[in-house]
C-alpha atoms as a PDB file:
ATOM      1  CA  UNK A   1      -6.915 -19.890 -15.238  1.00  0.00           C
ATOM      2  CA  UNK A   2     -10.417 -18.889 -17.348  1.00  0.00           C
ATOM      3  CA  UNK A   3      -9.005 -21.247 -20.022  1.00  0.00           C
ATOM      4  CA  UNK A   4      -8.367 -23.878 -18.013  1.00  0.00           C
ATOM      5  CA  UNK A   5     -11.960 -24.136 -16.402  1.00  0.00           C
ATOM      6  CA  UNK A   6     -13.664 -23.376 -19.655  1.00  0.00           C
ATOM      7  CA  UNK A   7     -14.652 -19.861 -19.127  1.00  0.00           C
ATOM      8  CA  UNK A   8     -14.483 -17.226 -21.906  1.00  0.00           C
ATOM      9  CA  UNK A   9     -11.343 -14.584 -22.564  1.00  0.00           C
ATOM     10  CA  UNK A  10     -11.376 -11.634 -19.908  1.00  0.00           C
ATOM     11  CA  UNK A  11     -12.113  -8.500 -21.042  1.00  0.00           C
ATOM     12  CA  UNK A  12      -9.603  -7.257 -18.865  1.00  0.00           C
ATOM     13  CA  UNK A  13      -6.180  -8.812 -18.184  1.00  0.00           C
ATOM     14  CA  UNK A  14      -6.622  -8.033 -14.514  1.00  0.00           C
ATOM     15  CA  UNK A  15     -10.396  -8.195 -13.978  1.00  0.00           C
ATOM     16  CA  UNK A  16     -12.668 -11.190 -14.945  1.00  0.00           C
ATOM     17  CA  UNK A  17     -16.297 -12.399 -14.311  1.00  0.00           C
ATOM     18  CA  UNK A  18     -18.209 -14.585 -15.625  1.00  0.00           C
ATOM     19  CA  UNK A  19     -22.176 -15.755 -14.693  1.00  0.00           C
ATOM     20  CA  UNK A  20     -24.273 -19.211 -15.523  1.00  0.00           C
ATOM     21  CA  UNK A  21     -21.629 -21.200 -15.146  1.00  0.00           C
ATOM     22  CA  UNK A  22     -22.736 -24.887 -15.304  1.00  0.00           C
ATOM     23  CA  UNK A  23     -19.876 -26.619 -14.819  1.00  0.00           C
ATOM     24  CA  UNK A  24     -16.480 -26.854 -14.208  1.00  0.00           C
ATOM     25  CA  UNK A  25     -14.031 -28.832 -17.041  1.00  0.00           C
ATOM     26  CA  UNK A  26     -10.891 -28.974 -14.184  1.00  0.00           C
ATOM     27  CA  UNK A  27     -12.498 -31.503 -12.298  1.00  0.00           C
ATOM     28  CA  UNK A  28     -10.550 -32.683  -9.350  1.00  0.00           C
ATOM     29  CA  UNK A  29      -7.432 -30.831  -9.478  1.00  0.00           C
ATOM     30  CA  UNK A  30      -6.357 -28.297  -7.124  1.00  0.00           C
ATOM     31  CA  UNK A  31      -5.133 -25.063  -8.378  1.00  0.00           C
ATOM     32  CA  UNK A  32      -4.550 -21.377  -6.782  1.00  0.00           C
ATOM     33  CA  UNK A  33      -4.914 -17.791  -8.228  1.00  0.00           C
ATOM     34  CA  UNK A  34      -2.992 -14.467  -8.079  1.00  0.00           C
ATOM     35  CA  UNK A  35      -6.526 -13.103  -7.486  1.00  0.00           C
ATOM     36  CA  UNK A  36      -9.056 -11.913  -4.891  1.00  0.00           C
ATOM     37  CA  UNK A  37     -12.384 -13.824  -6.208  1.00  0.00           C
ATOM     38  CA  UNK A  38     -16.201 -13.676  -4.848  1.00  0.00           C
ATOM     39  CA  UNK A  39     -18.351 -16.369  -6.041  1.00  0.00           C
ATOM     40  CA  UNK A  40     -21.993 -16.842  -5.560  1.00  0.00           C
ATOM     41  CA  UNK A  41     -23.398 -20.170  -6.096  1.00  0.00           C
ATOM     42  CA  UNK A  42     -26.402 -22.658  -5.737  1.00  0.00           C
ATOM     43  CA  UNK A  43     -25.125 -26.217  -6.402  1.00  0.00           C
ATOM     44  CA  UNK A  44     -27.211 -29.137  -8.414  1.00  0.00           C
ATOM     45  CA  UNK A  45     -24.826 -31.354  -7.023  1.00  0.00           C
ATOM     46  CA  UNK A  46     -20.723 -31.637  -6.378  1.00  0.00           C
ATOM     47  CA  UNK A  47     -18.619 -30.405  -3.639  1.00  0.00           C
ATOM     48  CA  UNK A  48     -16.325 -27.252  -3.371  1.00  0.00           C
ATOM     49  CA  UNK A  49     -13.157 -27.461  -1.482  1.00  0.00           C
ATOM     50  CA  UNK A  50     -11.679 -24.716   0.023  1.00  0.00           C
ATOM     51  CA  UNK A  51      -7.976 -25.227   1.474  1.00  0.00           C
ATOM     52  CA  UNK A  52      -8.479 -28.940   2.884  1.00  0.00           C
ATOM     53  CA  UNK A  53     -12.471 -28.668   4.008  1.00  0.00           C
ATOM     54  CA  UNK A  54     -15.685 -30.078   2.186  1.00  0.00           C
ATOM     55  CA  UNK A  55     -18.658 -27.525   1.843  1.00  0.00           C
ATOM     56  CA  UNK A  56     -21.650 -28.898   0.085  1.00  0.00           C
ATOM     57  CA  UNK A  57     -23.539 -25.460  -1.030  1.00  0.00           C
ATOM     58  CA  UNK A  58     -27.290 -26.545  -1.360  1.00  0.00           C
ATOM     59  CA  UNK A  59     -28.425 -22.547  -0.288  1.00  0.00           C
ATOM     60  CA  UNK A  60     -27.221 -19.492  -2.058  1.00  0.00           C
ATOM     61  CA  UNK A  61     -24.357 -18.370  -0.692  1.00  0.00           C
ATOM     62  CA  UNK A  62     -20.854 -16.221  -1.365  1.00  0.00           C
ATOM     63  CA  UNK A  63     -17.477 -17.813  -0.783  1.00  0.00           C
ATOM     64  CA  UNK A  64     -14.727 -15.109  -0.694  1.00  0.00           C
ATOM     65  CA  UNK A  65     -11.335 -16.350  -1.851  1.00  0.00           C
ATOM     66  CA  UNK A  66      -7.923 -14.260  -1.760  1.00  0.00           C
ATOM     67  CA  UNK A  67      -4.424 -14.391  -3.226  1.00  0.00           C
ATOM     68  CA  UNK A  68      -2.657 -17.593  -3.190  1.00  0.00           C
ATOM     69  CA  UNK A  69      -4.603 -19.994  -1.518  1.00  0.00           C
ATOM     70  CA  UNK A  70      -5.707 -23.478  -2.914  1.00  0.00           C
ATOM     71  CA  UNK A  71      -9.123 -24.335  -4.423  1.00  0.00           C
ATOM     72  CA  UNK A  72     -10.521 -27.269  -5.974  1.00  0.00           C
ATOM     73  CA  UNK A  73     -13.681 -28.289  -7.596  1.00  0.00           C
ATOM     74  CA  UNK A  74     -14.851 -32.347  -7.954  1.00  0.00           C
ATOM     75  CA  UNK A  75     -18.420 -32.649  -9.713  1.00  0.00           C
ATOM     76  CA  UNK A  76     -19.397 -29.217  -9.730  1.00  0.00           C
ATOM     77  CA  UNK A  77     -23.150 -28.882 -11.318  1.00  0.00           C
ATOM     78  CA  UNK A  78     -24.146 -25.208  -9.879  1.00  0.00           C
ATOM     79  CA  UNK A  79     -27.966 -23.752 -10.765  1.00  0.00           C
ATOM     80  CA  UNK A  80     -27.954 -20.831 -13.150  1.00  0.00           C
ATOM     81  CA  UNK A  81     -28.259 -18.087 -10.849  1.00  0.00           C
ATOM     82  CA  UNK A  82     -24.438 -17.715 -10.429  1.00  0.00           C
ATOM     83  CA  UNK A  83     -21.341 -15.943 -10.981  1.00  0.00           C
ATOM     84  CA  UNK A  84     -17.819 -15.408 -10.380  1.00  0.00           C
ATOM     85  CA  UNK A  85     -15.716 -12.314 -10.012  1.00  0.00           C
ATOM     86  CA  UNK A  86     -12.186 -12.340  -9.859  1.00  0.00           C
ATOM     87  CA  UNK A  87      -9.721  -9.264  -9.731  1.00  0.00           C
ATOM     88  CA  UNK A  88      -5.909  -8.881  -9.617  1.00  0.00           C
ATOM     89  CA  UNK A  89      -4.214  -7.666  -5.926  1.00  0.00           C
ATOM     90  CA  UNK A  90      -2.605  -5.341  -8.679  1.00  0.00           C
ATOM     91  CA  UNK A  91      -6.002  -4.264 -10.077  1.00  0.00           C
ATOM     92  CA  UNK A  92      -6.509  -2.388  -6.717  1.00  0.00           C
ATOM     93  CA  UNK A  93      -3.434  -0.200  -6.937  1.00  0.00           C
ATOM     94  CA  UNK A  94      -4.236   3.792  -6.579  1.00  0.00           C
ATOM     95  CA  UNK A  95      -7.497   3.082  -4.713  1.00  0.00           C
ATOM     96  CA  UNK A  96      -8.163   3.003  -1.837  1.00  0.00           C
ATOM     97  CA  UNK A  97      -9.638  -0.596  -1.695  1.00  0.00           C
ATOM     98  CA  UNK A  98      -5.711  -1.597  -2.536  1.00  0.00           C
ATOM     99  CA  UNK A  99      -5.283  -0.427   1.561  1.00  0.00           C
ATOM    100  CA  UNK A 100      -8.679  -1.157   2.745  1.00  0.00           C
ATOM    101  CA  UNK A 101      -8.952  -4.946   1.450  1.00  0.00           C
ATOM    102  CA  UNK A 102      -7.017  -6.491   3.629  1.00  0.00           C
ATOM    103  CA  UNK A 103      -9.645  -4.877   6.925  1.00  0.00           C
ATOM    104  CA  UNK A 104     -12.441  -7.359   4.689  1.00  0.00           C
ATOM    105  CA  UNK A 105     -11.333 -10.158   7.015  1.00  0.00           C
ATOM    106  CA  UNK A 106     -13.631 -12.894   5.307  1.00  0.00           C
ATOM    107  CA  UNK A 107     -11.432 -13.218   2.527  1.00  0.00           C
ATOM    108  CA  UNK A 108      -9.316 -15.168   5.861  1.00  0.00           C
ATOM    109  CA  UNK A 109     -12.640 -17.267   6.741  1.00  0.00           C
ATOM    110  CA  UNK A 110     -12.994 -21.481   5.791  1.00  0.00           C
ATOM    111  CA  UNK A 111     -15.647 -22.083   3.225  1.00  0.00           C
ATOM    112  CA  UNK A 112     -18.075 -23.611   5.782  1.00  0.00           C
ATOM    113  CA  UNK A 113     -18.035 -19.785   7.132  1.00  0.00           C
ATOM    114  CA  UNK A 114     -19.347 -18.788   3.652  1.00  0.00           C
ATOM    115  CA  UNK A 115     -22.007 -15.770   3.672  1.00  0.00           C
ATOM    116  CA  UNK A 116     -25.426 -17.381   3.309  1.00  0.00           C
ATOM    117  CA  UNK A 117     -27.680 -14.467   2.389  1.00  0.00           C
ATOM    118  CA  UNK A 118     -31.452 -13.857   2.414  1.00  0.00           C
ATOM    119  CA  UNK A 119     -33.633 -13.300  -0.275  1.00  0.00           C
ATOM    120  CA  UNK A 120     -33.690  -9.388  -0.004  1.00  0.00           C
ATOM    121  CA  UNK A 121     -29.838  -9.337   0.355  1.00  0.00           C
ATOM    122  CA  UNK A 122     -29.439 -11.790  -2.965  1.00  0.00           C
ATOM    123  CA  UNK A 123     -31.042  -9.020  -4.937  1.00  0.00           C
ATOM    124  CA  UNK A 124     -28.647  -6.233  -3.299  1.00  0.00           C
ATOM    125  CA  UNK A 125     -25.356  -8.264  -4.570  1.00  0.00           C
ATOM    126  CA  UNK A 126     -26.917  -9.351  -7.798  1.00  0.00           C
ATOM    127  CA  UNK A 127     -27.373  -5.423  -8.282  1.00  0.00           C
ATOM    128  CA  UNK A 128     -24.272  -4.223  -7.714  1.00  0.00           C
ATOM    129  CA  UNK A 129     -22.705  -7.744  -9.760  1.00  0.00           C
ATOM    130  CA  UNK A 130     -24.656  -6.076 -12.443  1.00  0.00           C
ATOM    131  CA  UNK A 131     -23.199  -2.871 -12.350  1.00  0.00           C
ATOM    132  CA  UNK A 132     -20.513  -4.101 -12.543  1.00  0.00           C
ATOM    133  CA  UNK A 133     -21.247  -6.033 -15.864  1.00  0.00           C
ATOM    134  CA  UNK A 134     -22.517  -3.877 -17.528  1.00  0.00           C
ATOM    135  CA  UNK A 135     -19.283  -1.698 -16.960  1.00  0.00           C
ATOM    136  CA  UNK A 136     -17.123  -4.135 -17.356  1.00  0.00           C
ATOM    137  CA  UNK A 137     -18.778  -5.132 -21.047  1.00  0.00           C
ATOM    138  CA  UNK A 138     -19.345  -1.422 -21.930  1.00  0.00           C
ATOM    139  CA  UNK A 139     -16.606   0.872 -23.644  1.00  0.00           C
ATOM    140  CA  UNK A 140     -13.220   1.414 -21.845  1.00  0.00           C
ATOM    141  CA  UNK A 141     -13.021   5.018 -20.797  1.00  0.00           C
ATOM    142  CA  UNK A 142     -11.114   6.599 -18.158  1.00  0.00           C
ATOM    143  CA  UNK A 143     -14.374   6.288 -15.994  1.00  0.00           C
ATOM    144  CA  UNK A 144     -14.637   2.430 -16.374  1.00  0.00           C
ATOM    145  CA  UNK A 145     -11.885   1.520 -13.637  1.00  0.00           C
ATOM    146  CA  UNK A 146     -13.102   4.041 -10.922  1.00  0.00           C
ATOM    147  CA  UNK A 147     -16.829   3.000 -11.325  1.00  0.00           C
ATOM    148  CA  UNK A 148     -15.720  -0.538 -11.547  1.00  0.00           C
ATOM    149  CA  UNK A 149     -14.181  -0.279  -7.957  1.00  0.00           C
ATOM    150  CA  UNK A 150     -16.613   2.329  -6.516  1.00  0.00           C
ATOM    151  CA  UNK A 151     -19.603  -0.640  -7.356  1.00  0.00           C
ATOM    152  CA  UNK A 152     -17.090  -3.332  -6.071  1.00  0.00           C
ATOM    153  CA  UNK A 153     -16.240  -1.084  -3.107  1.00  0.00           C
ATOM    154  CA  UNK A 154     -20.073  -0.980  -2.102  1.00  0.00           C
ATOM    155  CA  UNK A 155     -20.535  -4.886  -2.409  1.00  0.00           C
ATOM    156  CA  UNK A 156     -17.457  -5.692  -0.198  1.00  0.00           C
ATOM    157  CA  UNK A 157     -19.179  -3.288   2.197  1.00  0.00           C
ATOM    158  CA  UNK A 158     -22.163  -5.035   1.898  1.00  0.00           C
ATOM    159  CA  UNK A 159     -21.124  -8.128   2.704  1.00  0.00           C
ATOM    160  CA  UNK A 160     -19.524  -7.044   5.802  1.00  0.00           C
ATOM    161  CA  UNK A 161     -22.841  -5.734   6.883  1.00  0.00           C
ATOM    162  CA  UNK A 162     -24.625  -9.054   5.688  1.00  0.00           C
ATOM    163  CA  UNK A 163     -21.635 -11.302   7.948  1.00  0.00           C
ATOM    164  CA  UNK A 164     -22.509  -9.178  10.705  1.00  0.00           C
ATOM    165  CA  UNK A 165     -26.254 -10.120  10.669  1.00  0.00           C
ATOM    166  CA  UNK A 166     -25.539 -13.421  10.244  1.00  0.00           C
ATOM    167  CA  UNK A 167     -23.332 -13.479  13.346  1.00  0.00           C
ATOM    168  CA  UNK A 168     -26.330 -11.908  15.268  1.00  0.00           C
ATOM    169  CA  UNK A 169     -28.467 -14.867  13.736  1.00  0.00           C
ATOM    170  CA  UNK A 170     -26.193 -17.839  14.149  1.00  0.00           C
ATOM    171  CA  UNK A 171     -24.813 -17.126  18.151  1.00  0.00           C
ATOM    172  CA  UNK A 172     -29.101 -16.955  18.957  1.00  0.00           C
ATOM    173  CA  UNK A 173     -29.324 -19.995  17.391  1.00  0.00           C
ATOM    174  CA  UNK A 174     -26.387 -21.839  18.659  1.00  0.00           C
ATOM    175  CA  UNK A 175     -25.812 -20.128  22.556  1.00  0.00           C
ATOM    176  CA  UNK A 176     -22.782 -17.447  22.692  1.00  0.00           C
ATOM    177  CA  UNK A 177     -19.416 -18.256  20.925  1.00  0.00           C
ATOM    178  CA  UNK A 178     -17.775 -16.006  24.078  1.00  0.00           C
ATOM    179  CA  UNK A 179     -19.087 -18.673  26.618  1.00  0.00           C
ATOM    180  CA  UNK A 180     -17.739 -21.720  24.535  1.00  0.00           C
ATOM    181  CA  UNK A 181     -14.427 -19.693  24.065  1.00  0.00           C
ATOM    182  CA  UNK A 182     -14.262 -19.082  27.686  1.00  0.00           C
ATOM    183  CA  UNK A 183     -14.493 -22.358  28.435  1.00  0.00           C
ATOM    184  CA  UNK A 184     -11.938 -23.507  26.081  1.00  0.00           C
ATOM    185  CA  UNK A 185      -9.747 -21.198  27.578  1.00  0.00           C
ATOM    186  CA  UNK A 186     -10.235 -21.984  31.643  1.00  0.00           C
ATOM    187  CA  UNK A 187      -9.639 -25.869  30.450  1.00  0.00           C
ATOM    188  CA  UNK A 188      -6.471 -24.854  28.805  1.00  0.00           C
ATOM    189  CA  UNK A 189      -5.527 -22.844  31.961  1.00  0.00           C
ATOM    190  CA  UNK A 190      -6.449 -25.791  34.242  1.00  0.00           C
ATOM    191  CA  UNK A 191      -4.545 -28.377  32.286  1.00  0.00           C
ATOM    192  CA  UNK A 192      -1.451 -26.723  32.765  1.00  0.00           C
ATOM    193  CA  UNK A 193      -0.837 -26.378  29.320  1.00  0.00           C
ATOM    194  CA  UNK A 194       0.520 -22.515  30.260  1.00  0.00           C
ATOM    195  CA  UNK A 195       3.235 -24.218  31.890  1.00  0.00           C
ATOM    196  CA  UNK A 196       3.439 -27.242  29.424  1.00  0.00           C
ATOM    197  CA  UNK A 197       2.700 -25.063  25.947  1.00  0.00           C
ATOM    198  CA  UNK A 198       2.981 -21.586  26.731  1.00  0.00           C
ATOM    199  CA  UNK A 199       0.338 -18.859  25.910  1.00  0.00           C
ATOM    200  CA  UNK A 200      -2.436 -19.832  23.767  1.00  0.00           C
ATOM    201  CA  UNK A 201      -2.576 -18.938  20.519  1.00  0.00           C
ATOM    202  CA  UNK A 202      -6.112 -17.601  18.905  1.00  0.00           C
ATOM    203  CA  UNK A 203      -5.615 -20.346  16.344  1.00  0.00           C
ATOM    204  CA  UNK A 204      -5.451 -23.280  19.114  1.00  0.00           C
ATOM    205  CA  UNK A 205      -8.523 -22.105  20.650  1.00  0.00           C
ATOM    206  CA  UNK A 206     -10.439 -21.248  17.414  1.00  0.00           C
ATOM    207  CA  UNK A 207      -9.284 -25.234  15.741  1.00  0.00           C
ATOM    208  CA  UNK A 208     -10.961 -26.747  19.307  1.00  0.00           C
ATOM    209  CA  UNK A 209     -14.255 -24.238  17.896  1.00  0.00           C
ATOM    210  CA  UNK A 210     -14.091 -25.571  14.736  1.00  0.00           C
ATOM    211  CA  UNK A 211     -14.093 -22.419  13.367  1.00  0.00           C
ATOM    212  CA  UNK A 212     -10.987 -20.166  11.329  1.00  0.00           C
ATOM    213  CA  UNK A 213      -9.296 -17.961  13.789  1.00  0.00           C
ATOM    214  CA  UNK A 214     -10.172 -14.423  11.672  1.00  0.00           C
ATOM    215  CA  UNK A 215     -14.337 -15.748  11.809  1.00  0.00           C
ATOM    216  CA  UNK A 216     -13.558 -16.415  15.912  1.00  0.00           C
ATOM    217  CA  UNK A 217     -12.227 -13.287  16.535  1.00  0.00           C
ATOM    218  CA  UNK A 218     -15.304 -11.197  14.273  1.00  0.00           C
ATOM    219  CA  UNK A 219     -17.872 -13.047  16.050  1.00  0.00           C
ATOM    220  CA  UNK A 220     -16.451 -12.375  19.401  1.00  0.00           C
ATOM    221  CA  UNK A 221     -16.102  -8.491  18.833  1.00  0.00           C
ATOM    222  CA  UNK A 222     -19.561  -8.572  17.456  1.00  0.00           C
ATOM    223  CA  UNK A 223     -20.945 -10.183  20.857  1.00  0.00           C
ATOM    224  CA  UNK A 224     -18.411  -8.694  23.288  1.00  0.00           C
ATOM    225  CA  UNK A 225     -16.624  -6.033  21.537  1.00  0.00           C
ATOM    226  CA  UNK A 226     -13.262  -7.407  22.023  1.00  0.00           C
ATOM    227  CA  UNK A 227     -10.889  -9.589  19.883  1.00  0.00           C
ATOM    228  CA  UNK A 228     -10.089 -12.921  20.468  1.00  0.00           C
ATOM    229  CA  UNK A 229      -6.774 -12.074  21.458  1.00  0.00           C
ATOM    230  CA  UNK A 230      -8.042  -9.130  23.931  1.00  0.00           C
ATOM    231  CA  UNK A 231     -10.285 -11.726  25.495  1.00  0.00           C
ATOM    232  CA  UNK A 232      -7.451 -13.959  26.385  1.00  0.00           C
ATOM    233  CA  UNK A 233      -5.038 -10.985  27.391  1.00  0.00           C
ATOM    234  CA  UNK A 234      -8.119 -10.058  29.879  1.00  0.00           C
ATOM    235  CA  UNK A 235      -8.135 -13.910  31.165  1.00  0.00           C
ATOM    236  CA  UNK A 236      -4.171 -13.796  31.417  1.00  0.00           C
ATOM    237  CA  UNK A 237      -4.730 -10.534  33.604  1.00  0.00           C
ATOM    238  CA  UNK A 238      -7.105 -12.165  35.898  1.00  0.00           C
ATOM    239  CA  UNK A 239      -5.231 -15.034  36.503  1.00  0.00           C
ATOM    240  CA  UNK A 240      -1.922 -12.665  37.726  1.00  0.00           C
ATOM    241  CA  UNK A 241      -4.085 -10.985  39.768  1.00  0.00           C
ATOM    242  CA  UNK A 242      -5.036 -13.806  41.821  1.00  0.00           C
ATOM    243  CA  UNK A 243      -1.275 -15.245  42.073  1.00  0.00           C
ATOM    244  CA  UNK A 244      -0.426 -11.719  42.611  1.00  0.00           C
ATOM    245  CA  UNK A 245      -2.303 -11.746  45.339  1.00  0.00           C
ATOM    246  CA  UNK A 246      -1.719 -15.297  47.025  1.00  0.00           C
ATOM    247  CA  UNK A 247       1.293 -16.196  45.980  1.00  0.00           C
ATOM    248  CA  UNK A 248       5.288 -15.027  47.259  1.00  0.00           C
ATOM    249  CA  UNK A 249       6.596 -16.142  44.344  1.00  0.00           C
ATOM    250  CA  UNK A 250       8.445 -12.904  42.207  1.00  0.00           C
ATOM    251  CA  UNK A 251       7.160 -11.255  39.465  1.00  0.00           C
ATOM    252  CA  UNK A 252       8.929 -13.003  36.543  1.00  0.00           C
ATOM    253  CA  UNK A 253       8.258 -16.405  38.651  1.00  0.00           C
ATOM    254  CA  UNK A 254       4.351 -15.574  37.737  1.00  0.00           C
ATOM    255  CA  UNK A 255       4.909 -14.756  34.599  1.00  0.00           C
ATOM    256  CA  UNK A 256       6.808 -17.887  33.685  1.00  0.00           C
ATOM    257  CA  UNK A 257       4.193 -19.282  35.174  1.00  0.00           C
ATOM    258  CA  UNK A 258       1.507 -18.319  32.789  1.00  0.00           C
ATOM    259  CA  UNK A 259       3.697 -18.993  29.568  1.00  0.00           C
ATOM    260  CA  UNK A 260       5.455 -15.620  29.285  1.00  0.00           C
ATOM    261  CA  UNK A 261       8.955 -16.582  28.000  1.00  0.00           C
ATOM    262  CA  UNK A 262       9.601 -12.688  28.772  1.00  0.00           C
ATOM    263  CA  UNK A 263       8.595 -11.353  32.441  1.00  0.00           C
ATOM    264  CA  UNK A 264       9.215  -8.188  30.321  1.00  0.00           C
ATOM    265  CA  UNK A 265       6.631  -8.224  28.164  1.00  0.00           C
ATOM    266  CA  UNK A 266       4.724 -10.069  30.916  1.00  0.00           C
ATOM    267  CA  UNK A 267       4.539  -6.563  33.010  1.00  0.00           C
ATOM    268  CA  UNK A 268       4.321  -4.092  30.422  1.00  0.00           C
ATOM    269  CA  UNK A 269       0.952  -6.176  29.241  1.00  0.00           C
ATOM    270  CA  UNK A 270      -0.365  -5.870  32.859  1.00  0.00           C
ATOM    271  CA  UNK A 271       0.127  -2.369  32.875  1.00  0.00           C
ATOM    272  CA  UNK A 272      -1.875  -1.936  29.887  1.00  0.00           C
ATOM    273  CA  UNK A 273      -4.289  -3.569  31.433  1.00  0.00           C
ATOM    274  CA  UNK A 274      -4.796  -2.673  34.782  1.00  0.00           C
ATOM    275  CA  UNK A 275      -3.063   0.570  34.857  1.00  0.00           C
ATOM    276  CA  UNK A 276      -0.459  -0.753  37.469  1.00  0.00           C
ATOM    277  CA  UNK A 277       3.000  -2.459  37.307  1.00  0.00           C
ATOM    278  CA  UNK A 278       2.274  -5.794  38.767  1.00  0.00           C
ATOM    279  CA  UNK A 279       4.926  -4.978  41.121  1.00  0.00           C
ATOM    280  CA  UNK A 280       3.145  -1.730  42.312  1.00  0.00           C
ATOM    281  CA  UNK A 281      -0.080  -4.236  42.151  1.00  0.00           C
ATOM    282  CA  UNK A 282       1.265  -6.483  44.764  1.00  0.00           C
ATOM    283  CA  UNK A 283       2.403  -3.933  46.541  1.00  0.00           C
ATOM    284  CA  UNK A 284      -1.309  -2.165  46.867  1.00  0.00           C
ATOM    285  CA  UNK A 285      -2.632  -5.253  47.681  1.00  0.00           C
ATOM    286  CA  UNK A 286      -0.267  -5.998  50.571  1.00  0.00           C
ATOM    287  CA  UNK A 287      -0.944  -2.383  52.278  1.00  0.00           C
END
């Protein structure tokens, strides 16, 4: 792949970087990697797409890319202050980032969910980038691979510190993502699309956000604590509770009701939740 977009010979057959880029030769043409990559980037001019969406990156920001999924430059003129670092899944093995990585969730997120970082947290990442540099252009020793991933370890960290700020910044600029998401969810309730469609699926709700479903279910822990899918287990809950409570109807008549294709699994979630069988609910309820 470095030879194809221009860039020089690794140093390592599983770990490459490169910084200053100015351009990008494989203009227009789509192409995926057997690599995790981080890239930080100020564009002149150009757009980056990521899967099938256009981001236009006029700020500095980091775009986090994992194994196997499609990228593709058209007109890329980035500023100088850049680079690129790309490592093999199999670079990881015997540390503890090989288990870990996959708990770094934006690696899941679109490209318009890109990290945009402040001034202060630039010069954090361009520290540990060049830590990594100068390791990775130093000596091989049996020290090299360890300190590589102990510096790499720390930026990864970093940036899930740096997401969570941003999610602090971006819901008081633009109102709670939980209220939007509840609404969402009580129209898909009142449509009947339980009945029509079954239960609703994180990535339904998150496409009618415009967002990715992994950057939906981040934000919402960070404001509520709970997952996406908790949130609309909790909403499920509430709405058995109330035909519990009105309706005759048997239990695997409610849960058929609200899209469980197994009553089954349909009680042993409301016992999770409420501590209760929803028979032994009803039953409390009548008395």
């Amino acid at each position: 792949m470095r030879l194809e977009l221009g860039l020089t010979p690794p140093e390592h057959p599983q770990l490459a970087l490169e910084r200053g880029l100015q351009s990008c030769p494989l203009d227009g043409q789509a192409f995926t990697t057997d690599c995790y990559g981080i890239m930080f980037k100020k564009l002149r001019s150009g757009v980056m797409l990521y899967g099938r969406t256009a981001y236009d990156h006029t700020n500095g920001t980091l775009s986090f890319v994992k194994p196997r999924q499609r990228i593709e430059f058209r007109n890329l003129e980035v500023e100088e202050d850049n680079f690129l670092l790309f490592w093999h899944e199999d670079y990881l093995i015997g540390h503890p980032l090989y288990e870990t990585i996959g708990q770094c969730s934006y690696f899941d997120y679109e490209v318009t969910e890109a990290l945009h970082l402040s001034p202060r947290e630039e010069q954090i990442i361009w520290d540990l980038f060049t830590k990594i540099e100068t390791e990775y252009y130093s000596n091989p020793d049996e020290y090299s691979r360890l300190i590589i991933l102990t510096h790499l370890d720390s930026l990864l960290t970093y940036c899930q510190r740096f997401y969570k700020r941003q999610f602090i910044n971006r819901a008081q600029l633009s109102g709670k993502m939980v209220s939007k998401f509840n609404q969402v969810l009580e129209r898909y309730f009142r449509a009947g699309s339980l009945q029509t469609h079954g239960l609703p699926t994180v990535t339904e709700l998150a496409a009618q956000l415009n967002v990715s479903s992994r950057y939906l279910s981040d934000l919402l822990k960070q404001e509520t604590g709970k997952t996406a899918i908790e949130l609309i287990h909790i909403e499920l809950i509430n709405e058995a509770k109330k035909q519990l409570k009105q309706s005759e109807r048997s239990i695997s008549q409610i849960a058929y009701s609200l899209g469980f294709d197994n009553p089954s699994y349909f009680s042993r979630l409301f016992k999770k939740e409420v501590g209760l069988s929803p028979l032994l609910f009803k039953k409390q309820v009548l008395n």
